[in-house]
Every structure is written in structure tokens, then in C-alpha cells.
C-alpha atoms as a PDB file:
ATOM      1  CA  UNK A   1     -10.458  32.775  22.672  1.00  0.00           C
ATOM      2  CA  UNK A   2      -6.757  32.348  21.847  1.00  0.00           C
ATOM      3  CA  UNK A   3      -4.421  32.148  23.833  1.00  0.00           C
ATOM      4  CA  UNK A   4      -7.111  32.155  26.566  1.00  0.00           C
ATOM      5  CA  UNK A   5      -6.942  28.831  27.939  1.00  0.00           C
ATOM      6  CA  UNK A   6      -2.895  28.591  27.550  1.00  0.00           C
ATOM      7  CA  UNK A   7      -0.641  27.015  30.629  1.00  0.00           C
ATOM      8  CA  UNK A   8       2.584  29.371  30.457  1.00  0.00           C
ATOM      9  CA  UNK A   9       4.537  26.215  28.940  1.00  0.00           C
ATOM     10  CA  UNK A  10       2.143  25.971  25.545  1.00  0.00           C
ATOM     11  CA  UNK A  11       3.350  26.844  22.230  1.00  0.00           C
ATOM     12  CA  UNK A  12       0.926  29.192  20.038  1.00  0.00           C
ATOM     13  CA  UNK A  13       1.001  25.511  18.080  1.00  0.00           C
ATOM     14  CA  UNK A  14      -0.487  23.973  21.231  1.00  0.00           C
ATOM     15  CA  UNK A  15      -4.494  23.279  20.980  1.00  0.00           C
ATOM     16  CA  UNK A  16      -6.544  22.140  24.261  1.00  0.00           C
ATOM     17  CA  UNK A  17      -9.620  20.876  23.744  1.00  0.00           C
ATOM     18  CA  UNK A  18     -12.925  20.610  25.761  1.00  0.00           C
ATOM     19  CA  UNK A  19     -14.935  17.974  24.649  1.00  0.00           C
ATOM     20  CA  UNK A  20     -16.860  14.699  25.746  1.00  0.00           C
ATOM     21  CA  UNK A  21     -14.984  12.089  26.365  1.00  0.00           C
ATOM     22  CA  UNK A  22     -17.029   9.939  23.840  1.00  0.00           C
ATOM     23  CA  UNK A  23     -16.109  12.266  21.192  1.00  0.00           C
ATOM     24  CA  UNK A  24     -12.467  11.930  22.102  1.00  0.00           C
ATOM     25  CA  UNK A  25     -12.088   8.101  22.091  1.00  0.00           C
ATOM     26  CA  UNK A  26     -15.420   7.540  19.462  1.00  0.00           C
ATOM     27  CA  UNK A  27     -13.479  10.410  16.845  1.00  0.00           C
ATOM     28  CA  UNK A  28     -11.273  12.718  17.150  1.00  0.00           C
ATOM     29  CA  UNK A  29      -8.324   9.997  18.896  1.00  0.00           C
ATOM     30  CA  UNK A  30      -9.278   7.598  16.050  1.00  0.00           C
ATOM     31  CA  UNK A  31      -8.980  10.144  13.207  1.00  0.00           C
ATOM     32  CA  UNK A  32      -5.323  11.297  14.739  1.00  0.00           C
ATOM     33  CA  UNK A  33      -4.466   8.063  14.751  1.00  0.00           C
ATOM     34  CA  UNK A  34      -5.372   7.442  10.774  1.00  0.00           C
ATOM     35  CA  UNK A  35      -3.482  10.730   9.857  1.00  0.00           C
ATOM     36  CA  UNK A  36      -0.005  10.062  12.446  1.00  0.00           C
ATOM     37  CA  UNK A  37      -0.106   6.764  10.618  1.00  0.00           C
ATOM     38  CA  UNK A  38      -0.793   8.091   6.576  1.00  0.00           C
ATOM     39  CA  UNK A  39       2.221  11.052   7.899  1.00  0.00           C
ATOM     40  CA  UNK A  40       4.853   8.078   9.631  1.00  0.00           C
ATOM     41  CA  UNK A  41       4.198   6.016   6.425  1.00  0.00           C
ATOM     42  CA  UNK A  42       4.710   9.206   4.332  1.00  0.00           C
ATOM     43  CA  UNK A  43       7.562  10.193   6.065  1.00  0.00           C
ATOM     44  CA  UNK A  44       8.968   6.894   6.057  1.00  0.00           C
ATOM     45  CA  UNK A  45       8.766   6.417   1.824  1.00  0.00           C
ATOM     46  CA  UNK A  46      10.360  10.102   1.302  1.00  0.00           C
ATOM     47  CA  UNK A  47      13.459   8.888   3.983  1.00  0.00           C
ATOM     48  CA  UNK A  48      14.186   6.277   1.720  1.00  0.00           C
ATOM     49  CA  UNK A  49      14.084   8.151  -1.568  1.00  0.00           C
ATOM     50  CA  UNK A  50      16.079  10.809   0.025  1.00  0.00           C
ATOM     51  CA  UNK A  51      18.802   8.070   0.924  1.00  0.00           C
ATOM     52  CA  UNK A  52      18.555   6.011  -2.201  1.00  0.00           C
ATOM     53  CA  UNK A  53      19.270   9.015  -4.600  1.00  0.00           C
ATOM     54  CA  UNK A  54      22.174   9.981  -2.038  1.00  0.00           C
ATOM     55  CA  UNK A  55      23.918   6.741  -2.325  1.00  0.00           C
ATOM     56  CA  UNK A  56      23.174   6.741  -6.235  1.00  0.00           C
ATOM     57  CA  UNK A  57      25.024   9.988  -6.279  1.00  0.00           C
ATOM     58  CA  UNK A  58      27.429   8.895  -4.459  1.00  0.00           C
ATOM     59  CA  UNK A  59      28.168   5.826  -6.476  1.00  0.00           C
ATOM     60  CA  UNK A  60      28.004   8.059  -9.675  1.00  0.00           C
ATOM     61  CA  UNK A  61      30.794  10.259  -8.020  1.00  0.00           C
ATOM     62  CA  UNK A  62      32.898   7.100  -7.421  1.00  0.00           C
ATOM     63  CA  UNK A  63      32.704   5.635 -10.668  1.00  0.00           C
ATOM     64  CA  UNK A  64      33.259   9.095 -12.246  1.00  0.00           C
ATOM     65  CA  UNK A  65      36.390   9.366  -9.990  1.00  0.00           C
ATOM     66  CA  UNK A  66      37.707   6.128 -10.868  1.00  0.00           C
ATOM     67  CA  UNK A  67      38.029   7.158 -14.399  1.00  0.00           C
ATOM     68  CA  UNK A  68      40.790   9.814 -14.344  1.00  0.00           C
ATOM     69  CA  UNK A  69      43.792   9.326 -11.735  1.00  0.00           C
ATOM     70  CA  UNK A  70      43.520  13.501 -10.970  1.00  0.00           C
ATOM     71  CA  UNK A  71      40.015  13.466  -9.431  1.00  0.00           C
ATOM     72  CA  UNK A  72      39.514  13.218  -5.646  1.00  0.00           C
ATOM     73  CA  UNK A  73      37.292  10.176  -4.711  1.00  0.00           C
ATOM     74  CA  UNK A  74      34.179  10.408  -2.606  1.00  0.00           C
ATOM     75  CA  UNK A  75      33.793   7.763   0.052  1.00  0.00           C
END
């Protein structure tokens, strides 16, 4: 069935689903919304820990620089 039931627009990514509607709002909406949740949180901690070593780097190469007048300083 792939690619079967694809508009021209869809992405190989792209699923469609055929399903009761009880099953939709009762399941599988609730379950998305659990995992885009745990991923935006995830997302969100690795963001931060991404930027926080960055800036310590960056301060490292600043303090480093200040040391001897012949290195280039990193702002």
C-alpha cells in the first residue's frame, strides 16, 4: 500500500491514516501529544546545554586572550 493513498504534495515521510474517529481523539491524538511534549522538553534541555557550553567556551577564549597582549580576543 505505499505510496497508494498519497496526494501529489506528500512527502514519502507523510502517513494518512484511516481510522475511527474514537480511536483518533480516545489514542492515537493523546499519545502524539505525550511524545511532541517528552521531544519539545527534550529539545528544549539539549538547546540550553548546547548554548551554555558555547558561552563557557567562549568565556575560556576571553580569559585565555586576556593573558598575553599577542592573542586576538573573541567577542
Amino acid at each position: 500500500m505505499v505510496g497508494r493513498d498519497r496526494y501529489p504534495s506528500m512527502r514519502r515521510q507523510s502517513v494518512m491514516v484511516r481510522a475511527p474517529e474514537t480511536f483518533l481523539d480516545t489514542v492515537l491524538w493523546p499519545k502524539f501529544q505525550e511524545i511532541n511534549t517528552a521531544l519539545h522538553d527534550y529539545l528544549a534541555r539539549v538547546t540550553e546545554t548546547v548554548i551554555r557550553d558555547g558561552l563557557q567556551g567562549h568565556r575560556r577564549c576571553r580569559q585565555s586572550a586576556g593573558a598575553g597582549e599577542d592573542r586576538a580576543v573573541i567577542t
